[in-house]
Protein backbone atom coordinates (compact mmCIF):
# COMPACT_ATOMS: atom_id res chain seq x y z
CA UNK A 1 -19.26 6.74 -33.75
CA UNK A 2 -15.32 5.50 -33.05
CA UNK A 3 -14.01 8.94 -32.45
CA UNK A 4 -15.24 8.99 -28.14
CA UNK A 5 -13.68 5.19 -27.95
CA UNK A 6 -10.69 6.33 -30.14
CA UNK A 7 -10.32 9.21 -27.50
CA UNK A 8 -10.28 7.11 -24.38
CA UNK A 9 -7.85 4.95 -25.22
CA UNK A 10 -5.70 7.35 -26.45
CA UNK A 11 -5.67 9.42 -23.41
CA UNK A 12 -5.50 5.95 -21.22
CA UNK A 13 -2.32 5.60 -23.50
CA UNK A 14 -0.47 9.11 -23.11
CA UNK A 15 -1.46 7.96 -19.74
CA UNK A 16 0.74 5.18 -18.94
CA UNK A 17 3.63 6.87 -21.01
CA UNK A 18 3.89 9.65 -18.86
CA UNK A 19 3.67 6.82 -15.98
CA UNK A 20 6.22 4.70 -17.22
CA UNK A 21 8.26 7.93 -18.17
CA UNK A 22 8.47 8.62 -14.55
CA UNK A 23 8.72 5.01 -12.98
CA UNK A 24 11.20 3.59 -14.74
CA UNK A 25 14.77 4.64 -15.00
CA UNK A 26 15.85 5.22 -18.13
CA UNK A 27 19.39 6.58 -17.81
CA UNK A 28 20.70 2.69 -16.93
CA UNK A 29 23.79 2.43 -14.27
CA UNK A 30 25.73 4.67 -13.20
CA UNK A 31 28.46 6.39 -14.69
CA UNK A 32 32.06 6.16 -13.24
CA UNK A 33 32.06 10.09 -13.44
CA UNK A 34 29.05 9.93 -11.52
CA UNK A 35 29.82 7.44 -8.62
CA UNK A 36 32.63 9.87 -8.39
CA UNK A 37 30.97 12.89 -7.82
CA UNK A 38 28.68 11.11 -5.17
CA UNK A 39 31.85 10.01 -3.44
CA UNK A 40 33.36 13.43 -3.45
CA UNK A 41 30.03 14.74 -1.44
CA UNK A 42 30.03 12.03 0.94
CA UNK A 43 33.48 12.32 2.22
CA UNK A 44 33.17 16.25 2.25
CA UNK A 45 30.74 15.00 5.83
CA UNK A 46 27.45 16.61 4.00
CA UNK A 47 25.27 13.34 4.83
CA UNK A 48 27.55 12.64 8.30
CA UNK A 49 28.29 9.07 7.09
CA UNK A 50 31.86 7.10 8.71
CA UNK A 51 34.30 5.75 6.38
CA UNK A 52 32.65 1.96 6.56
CA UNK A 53 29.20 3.22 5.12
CA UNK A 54 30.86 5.48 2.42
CA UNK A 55 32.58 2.22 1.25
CA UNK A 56 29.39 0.26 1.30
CA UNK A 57 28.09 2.77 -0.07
CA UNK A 58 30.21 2.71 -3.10
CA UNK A 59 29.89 -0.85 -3.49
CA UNK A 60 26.41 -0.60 -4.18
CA UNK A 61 27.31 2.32 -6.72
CA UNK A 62 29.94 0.03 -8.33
CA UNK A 63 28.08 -2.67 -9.05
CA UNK A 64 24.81 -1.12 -10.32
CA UNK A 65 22.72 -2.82 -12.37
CA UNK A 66 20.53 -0.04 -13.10
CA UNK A 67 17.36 -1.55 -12.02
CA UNK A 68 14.94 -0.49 -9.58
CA UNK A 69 15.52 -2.19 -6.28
CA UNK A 70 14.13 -2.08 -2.57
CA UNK A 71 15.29 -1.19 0.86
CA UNK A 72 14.62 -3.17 3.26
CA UNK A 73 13.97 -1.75 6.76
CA UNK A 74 13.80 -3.10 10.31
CA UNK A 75 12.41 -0.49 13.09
CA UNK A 76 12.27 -0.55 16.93
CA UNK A 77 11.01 2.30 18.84
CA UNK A 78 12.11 3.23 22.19
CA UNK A 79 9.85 2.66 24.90
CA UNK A 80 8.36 5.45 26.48
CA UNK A 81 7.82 9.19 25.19
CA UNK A 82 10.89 10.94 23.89
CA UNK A 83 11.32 15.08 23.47
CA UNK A 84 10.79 16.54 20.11
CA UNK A 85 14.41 18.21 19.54
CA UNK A 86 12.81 21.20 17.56
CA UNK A 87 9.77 21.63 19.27
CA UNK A 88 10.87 20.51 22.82
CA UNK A 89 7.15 18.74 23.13
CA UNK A 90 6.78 15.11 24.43
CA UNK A 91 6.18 12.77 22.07
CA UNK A 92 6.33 9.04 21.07
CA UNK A 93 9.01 7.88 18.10
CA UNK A 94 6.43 6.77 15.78
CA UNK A 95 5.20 10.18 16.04
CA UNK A 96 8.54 11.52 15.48
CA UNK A 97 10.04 9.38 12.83
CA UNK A 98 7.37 11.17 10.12
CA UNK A 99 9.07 14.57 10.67
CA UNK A 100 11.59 12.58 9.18
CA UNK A 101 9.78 10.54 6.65
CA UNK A 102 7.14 13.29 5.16
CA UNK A 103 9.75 15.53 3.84
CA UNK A 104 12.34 12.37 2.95
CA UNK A 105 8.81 10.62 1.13
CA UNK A 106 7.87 13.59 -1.18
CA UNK A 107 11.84 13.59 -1.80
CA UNK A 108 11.75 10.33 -3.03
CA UNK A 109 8.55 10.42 -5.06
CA UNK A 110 9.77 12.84 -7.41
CA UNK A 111 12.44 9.82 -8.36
CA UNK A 112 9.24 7.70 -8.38
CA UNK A 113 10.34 6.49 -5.02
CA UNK A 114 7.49 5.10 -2.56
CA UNK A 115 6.66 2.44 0.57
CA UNK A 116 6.12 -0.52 -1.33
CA UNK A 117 5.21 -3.23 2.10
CA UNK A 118 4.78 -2.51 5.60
CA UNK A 119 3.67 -4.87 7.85
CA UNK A 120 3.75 -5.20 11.99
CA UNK A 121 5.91 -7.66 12.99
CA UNK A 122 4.09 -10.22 15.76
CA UNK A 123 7.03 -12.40 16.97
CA UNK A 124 10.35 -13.35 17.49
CA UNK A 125 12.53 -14.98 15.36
CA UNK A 126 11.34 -18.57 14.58
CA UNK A 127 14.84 -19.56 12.91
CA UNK A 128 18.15 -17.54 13.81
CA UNK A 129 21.46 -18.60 13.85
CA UNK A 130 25.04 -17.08 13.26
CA UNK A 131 23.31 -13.26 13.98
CA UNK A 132 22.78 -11.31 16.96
CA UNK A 133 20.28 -11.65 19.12
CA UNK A 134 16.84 -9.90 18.12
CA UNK A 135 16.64 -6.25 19.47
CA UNK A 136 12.76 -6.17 19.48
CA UNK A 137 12.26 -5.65 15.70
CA UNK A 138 8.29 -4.37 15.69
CA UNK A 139 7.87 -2.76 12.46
CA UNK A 140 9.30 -4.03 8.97
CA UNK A 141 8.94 -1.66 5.39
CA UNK A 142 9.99 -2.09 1.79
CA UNK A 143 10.61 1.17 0.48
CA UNK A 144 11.18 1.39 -3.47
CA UNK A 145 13.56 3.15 -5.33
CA UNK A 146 14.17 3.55 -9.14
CA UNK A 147 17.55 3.19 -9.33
CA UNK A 148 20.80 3.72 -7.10
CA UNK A 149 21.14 7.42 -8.66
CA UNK A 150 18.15 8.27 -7.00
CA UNK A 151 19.26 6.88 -3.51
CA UNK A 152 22.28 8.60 -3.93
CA UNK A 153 20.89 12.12 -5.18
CA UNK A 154 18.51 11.56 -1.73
CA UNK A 155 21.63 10.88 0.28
CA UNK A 156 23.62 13.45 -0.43
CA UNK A 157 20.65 16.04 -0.56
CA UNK A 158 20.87 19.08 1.93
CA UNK A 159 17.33 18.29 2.57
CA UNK A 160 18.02 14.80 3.85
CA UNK A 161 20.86 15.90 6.19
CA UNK A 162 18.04 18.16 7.67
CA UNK A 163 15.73 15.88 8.98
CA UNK A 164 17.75 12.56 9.66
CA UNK A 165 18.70 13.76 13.10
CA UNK A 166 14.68 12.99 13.56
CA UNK A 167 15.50 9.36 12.46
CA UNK A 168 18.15 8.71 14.98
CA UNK A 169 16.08 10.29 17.84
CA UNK A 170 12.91 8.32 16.57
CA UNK A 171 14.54 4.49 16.55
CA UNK A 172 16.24 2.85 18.99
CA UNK A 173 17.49 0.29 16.21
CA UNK A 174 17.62 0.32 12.96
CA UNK A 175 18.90 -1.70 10.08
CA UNK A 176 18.22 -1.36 6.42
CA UNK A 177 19.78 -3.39 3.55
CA UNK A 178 19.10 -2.96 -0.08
CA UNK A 179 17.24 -5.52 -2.13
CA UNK A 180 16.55 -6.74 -5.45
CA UNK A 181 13.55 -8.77 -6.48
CA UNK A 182 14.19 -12.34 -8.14
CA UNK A 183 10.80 -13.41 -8.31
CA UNK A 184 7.34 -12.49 -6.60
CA UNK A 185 3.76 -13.33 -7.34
CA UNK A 186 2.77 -9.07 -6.32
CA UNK A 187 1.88 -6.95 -9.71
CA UNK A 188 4.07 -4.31 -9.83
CA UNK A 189 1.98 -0.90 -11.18
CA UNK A 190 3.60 -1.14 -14.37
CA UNK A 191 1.24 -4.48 -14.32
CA UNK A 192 -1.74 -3.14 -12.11
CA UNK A 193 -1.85 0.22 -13.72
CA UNK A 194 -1.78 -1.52 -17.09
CA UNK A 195 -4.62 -3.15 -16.33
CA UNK A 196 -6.83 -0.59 -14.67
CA UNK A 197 -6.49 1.60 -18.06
CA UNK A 198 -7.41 -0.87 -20.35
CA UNK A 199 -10.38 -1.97 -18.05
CA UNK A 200 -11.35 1.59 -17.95
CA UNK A 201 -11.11 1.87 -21.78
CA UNK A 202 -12.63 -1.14 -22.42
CA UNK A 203 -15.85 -0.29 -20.30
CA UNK A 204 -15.88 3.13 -21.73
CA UNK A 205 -15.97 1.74 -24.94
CA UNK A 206 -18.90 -1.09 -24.04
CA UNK A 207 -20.89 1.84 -22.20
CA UNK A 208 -20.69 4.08 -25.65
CA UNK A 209 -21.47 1.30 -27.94
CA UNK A 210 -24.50 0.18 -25.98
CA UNK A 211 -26.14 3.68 -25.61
């Protein structure tokens, strides 16, 4: 009579170890050998970065901490339709900028990589001082990484150097600025996912028992 309940949670289970297997970053920081090697493809020009981002770029590397973290983007489109440098058809830069992100996206997901927050922004600045003045910031996104290896591996992947060009032509400004959480009151899916199984499991189990 246990062996269908058994089941269930045991496949639930398997479940979130293959999920956590590809969420979480197991391999910790990264190795000097490593942040080398990243280095040595940036300044051969393969991702088209200037000296200043290369160095905050190995910064970040330097000081991993190997946890997952979050980069934080500010958009503005251009007003106005813009021309589609591959196609040569008019179109608008939110239109544009997912040539870009589709292919980046499915990059990233393999590395358990995904848009954690977007959200339209609907005015400007109600506190600013010692920054520049507000471009037009309309769109803002948290976009989730596993760890700075995977950034880096995205970086300095053919693929990306591709379709950035996209990117540029899509924004009229851009800034983005890597995060890491110190406290928040959203579930992250190791939470949510955590739950769903053993809600699923635990129904499965009622619905078995009772007929």
């Amino acid at each position: 009579m246990e062996t269908l309940p058994a089941s269930i949670w045991s496949l639930c289970l398997v479940l979130y170890i293959l999920f956590m297997a590809w969420h979480q970053n197991w391999r910790g920081a990264l190795k000097p050998h490593e942040i080398d090697e990243f280095l040595a493809q940036l300044k051969a020009g393969g991702a088209r970065l200037d000296d200043t981002k290369v160095s905050v770029l190995e910064a970040f590397m330097r000081s991993d901490t190997g946890r997952e973290f979050y980069m934080l983007n500010l958009i503005k489109f251009p007003d106005g339709d813009i021309q589609h440098p591959a196609t040569g058809e008019t179109t608008t830069g939110p239109k544009l900028l997912q040539s870009y992100f589709r292919p980046f996206a499915s990059l990233i997901l393999k590395a358990a990589g995904y848009p954690a927050f977007n959200a339209r922004i609907r005015a400007e600045y109600i506190e600013d001082w010692g920054v520049e003045t507000n471009p037009g910031w309309q769109i803002i996104g948290l976009m989730r990484y596993r760890s700075r290896r995977d950034l880096m591996k995205a970086v300095t992947n053919p693929q990306f150097h591709g379709v950035h060009g996209y990117k540029q032509l899509a924004l009229e400004a851009t800034l983005a600025l890597p995060v890491e959480t110190l406290s928040t009151l959203m579930p992250s899916p190791r939470v949510w996912l955590a739950l769903v199984l053993i809600t699923i499991s635990s129904l499965s189990q009622l619905i078995y028992l009772t007929f």
